[in-house]
Protein backbone atom coordinates (compact mmCIF):
# COMPACT_ATOMS: atom_id res chain seq x y z
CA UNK A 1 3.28 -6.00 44.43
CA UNK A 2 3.55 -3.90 41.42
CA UNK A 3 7.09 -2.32 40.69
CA UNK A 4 7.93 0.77 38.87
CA UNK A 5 9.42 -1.67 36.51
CA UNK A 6 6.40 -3.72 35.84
CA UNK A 7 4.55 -0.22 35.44
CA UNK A 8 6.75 0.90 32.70
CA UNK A 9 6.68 -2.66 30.55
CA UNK A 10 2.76 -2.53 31.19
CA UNK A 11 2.90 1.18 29.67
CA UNK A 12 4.55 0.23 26.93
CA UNK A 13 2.41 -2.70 25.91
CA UNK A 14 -0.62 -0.65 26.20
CA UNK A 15 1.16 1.87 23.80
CA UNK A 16 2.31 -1.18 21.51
CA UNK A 17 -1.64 -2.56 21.52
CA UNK A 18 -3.02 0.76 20.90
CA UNK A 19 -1.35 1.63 17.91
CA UNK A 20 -1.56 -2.26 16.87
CA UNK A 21 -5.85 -1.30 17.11
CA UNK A 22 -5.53 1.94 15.37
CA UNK A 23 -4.14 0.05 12.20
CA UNK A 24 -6.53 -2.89 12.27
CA UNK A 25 -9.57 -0.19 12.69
CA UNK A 26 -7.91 2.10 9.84
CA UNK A 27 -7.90 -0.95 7.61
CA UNK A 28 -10.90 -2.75 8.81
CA UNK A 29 -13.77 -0.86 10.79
CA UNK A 30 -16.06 -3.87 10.85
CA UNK A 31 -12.86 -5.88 12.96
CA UNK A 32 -13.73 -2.65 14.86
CA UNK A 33 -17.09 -3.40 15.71
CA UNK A 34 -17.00 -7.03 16.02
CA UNK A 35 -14.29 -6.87 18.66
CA UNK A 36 -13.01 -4.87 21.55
CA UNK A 37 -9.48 -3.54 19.67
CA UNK A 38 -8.55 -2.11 23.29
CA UNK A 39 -8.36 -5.17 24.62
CA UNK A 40 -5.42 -8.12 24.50
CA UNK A 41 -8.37 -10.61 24.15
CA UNK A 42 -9.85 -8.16 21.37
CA UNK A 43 -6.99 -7.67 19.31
CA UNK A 44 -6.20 -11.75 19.49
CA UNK A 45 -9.40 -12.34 18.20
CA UNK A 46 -9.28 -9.77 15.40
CA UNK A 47 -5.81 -11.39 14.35
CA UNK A 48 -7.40 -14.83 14.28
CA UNK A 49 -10.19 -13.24 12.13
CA UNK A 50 -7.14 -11.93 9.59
CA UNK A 51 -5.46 -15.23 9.83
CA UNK A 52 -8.57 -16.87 9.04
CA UNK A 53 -9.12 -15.39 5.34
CA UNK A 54 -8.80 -17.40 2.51
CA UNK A 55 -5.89 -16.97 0.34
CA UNK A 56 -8.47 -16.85 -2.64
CA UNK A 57 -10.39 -13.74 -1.34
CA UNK A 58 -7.56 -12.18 -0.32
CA UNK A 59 -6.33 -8.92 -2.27
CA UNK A 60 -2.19 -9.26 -3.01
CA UNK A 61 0.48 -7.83 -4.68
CA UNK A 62 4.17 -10.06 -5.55
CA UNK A 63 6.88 -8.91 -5.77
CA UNK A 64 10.15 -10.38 -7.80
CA UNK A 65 12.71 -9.62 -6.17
CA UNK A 66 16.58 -10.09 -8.24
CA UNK A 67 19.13 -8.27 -5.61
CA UNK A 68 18.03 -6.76 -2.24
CA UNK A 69 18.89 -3.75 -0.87
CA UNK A 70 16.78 -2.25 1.89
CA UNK A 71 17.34 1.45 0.91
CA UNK A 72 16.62 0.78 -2.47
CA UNK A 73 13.62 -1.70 -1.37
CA UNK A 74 12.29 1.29 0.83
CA UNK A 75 12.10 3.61 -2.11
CA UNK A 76 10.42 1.11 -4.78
CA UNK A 77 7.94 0.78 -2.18
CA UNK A 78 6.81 3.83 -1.78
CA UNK A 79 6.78 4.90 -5.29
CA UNK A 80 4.91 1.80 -6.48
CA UNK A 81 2.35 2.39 -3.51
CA UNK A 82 2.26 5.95 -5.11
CA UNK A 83 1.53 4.63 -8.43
CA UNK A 84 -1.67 2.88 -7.22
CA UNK A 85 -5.28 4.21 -7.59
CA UNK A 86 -7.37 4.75 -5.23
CA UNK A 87 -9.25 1.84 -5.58
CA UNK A 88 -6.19 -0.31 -5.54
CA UNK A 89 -4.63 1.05 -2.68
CA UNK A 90 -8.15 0.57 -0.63
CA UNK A 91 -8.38 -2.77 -1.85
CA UNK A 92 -4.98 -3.72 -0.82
CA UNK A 93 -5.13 -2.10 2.23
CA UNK A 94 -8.19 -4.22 3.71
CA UNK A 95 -6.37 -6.86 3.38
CA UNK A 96 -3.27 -5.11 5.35
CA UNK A 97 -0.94 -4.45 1.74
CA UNK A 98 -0.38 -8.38 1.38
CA UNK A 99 2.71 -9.10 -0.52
CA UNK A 100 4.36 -12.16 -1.48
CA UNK A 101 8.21 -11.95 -2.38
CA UNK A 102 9.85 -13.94 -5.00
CA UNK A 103 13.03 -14.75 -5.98
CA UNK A 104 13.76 -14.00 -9.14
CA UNK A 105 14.82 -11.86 -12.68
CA UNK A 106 12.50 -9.20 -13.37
CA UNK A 107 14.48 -8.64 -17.06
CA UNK A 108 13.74 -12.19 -17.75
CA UNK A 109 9.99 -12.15 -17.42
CA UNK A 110 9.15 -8.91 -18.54
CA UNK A 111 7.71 -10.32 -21.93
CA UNK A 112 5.48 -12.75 -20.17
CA UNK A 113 4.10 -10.90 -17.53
CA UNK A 114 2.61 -7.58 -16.59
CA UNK A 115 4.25 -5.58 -13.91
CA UNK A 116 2.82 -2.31 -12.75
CA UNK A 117 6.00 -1.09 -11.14
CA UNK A 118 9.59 -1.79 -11.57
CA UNK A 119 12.72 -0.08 -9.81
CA UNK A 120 15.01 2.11 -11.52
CA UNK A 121 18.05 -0.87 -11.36
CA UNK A 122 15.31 -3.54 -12.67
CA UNK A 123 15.90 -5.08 -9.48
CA UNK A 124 12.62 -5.35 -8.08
CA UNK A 125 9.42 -5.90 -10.54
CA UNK A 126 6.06 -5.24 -8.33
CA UNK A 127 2.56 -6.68 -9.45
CA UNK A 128 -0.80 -4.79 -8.98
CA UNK A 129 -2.43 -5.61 -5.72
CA UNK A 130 -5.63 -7.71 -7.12
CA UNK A 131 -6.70 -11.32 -6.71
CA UNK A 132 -4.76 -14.23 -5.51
CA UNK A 133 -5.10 -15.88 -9.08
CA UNK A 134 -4.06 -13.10 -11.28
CA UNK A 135 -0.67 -13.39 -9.63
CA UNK A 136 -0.91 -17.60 -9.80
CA UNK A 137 1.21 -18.41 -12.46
CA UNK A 138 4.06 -15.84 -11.61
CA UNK A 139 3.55 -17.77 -7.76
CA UNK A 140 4.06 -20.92 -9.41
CA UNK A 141 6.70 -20.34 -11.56
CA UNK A 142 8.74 -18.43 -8.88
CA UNK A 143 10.44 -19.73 -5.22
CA UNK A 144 9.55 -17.99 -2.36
CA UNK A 145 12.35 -15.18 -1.55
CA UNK A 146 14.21 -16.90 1.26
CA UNK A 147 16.76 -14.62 3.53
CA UNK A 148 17.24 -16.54 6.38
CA UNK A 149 20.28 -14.46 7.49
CA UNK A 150 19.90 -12.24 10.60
CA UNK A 151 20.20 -8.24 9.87
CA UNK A 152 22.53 -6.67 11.17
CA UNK A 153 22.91 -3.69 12.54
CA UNK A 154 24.47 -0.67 10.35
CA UNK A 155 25.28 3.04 10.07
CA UNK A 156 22.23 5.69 9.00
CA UNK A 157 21.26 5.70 5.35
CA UNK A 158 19.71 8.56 3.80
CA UNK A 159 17.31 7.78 0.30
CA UNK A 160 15.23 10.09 -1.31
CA UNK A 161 11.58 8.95 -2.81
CA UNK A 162 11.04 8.82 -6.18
CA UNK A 163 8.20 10.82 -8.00
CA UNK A 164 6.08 7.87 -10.14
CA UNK A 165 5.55 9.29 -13.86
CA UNK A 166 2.19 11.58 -14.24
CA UNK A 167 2.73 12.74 -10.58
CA UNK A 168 3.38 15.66 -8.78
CA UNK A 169 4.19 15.90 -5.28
CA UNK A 170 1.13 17.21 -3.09
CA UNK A 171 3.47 19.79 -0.81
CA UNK A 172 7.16 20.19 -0.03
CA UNK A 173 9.77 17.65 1.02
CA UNK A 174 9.85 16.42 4.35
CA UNK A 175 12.40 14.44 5.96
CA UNK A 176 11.48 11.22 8.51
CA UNK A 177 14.16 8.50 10.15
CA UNK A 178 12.69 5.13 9.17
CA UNK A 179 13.77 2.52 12.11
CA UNK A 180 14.40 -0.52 11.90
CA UNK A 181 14.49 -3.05 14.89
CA UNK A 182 16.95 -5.79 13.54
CA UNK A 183 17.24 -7.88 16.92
CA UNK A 184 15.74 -11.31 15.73
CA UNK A 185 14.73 -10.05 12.46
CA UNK A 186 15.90 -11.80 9.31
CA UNK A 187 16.06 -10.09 5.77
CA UNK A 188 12.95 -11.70 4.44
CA UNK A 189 11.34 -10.53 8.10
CA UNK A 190 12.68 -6.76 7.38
CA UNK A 191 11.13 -6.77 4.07
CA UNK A 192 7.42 -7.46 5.42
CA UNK A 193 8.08 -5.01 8.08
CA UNK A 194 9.41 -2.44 5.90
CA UNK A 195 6.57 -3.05 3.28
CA UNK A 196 3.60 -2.86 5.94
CA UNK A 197 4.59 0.52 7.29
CA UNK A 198 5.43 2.04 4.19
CA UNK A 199 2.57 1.08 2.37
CA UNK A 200 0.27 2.48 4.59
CA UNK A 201 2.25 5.87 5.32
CA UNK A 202 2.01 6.53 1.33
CA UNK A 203 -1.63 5.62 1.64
CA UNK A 204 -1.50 7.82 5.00
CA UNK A 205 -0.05 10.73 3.10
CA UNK A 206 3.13 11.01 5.35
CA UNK A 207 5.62 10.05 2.45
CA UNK A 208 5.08 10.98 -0.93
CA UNK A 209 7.43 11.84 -3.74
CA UNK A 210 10.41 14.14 -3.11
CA UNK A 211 10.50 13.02 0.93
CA UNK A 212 13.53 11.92 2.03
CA UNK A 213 13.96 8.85 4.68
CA UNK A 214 17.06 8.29 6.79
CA UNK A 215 17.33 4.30 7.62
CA UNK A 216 18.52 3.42 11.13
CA UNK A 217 19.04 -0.05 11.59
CA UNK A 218 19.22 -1.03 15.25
CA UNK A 219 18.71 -3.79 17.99
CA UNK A 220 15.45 -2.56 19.44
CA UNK A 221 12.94 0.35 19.17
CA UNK A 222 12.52 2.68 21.83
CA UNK A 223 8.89 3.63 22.79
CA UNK A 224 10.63 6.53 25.02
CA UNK A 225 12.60 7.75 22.20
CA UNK A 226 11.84 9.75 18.93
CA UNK A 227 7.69 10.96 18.47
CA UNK A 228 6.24 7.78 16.01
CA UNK A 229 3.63 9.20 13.25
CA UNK A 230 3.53 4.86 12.26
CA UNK A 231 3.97 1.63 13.62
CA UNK A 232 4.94 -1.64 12.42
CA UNK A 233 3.71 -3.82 15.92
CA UNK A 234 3.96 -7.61 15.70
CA UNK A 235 4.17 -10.10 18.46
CA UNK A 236 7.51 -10.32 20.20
CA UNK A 237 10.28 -12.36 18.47
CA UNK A 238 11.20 -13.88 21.49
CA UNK A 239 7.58 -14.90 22.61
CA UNK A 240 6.18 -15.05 18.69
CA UNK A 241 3.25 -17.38 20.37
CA UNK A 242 2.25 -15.38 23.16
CA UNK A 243 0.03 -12.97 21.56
CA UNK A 244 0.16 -10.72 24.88
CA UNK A 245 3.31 -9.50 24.29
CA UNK A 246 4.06 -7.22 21.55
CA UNK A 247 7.24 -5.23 19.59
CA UNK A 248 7.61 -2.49 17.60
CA UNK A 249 10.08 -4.36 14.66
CA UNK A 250 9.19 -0.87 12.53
CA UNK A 251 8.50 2.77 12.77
CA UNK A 252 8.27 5.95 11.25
CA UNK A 253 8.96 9.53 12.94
CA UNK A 254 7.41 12.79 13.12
CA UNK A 255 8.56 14.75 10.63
CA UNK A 256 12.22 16.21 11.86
CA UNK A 257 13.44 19.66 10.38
CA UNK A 258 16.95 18.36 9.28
CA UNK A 259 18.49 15.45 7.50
């Protein structure tokens, strides 16, 4: 027999899997009409699909990455998505904003290679999203960022987006709480979560230059709390094979009248 119980984790899957279609259609209409995205069978075969594409007809972006903080991280992010055409930012979007991280010292290869954005604290250097062999010899030269360590919990951060030079913001400031499920998530985990969602809101048109984000870091997202405007769904960390269940590790709210 069905319980109440099994009614509301069913509810919230369907939620979960809806929003997980509406991105894959948003980025890819033909994943659309090749599969049935309201389906759990659907989506799992549009995922394989994704998984399936070649690293060398992929669109990507790296980014070297010096000292990480998530605040600051959230901020580069959406200015350097800012700073992208429009051509870039569809390009990099069909292929669902890949990224590779790297460890390393943006001041030390300025002079031998070309960065289209770089933080205010030269802490983060990002390259323009284009083809996987453009960004080859920064790949090879670089390690992989590794952050094993969990993330932890901690208190409400408010950070303000930059304006990229040459642009003007498109309306007034709004203010959003960015949240951040940190319950089996690792550093280098929060930075593909927090690059995903952000990405496509600047591509969305829900942050832009002038907004202001409030970071809450916290075990687990609520699909019964705040109103989402953007997801970041993935399959659940403690069942990351079972492509059934997901998790919201990411989200963005409505816009809220206060800080």
């Amino acid at each position: 027999m069905t319980t109440p119980a099994t009614l509301s984790v069913s509810g919230v899957q369907d939620r979960l899997r809806h929003q997980l279609a509406t991105r894959l259609a948003a980025a890819r209409p033909d994943l659309a009409r090749r599969h049935d995205l309201t389906t759990p069978a659907g989506l799992a075969a549009a995922q394989q699909d994704i998984a399936a594409l070649s690293d060398e007809t992929t669109t990507l972006a790296a980014v070297v990455v010096h000292h990480l903080d998530l605040p600051a991280f959230a901020a580069a992010t959406c200015a350097y998505t800012a700073s992208l055409d429009d051509t870039q930012q569809a390009a990099w979007r069909r292929d669902f904003t890949r990224t590779v991280f790297l460890a390393g010292n943006p001041a030390n290869l300025r002079h031998r290679f070309t960065f289209a954005h770089t933080d205010p604290a030269a802490h983060l250097a990002y390259t323009a999203p284009g083809p996987a062999a453009a960004t080859a010899p920064l790949r090879r030269l670089l390690k992989l960022f590794d952050a094993p360590a969990r993330l932890p919990a901690r208190p409400p951060t408010l950070l303000t987006i930059p304006t990229p030079p040459g642009l003007r913001p498109t309306r007034p400031p709004r203010h959003r709480r960015l949240h951040l499920a940190t319950a089996g998530c690792t550093l280098a985990q929060a930075l593909v979560h927090l690059n995903h969602l952000l990405a496509e809101a600047v591509m969305d048109g829900l942050i832009t230059g002038g907004d202001r984000l409030t970071l809450i870091q916290e075990p687990t997202l609520t699909t019964a709390g705040p109103a989402f405007a953007a997801w970041r769904i993935t399959p659940h960390p403690a069942t990351p094979h079972h492509t059934g269940r997901l998790h919201a590790a990411a989200a963005l709210t409505e816009e809220t009248p206060h800080a």
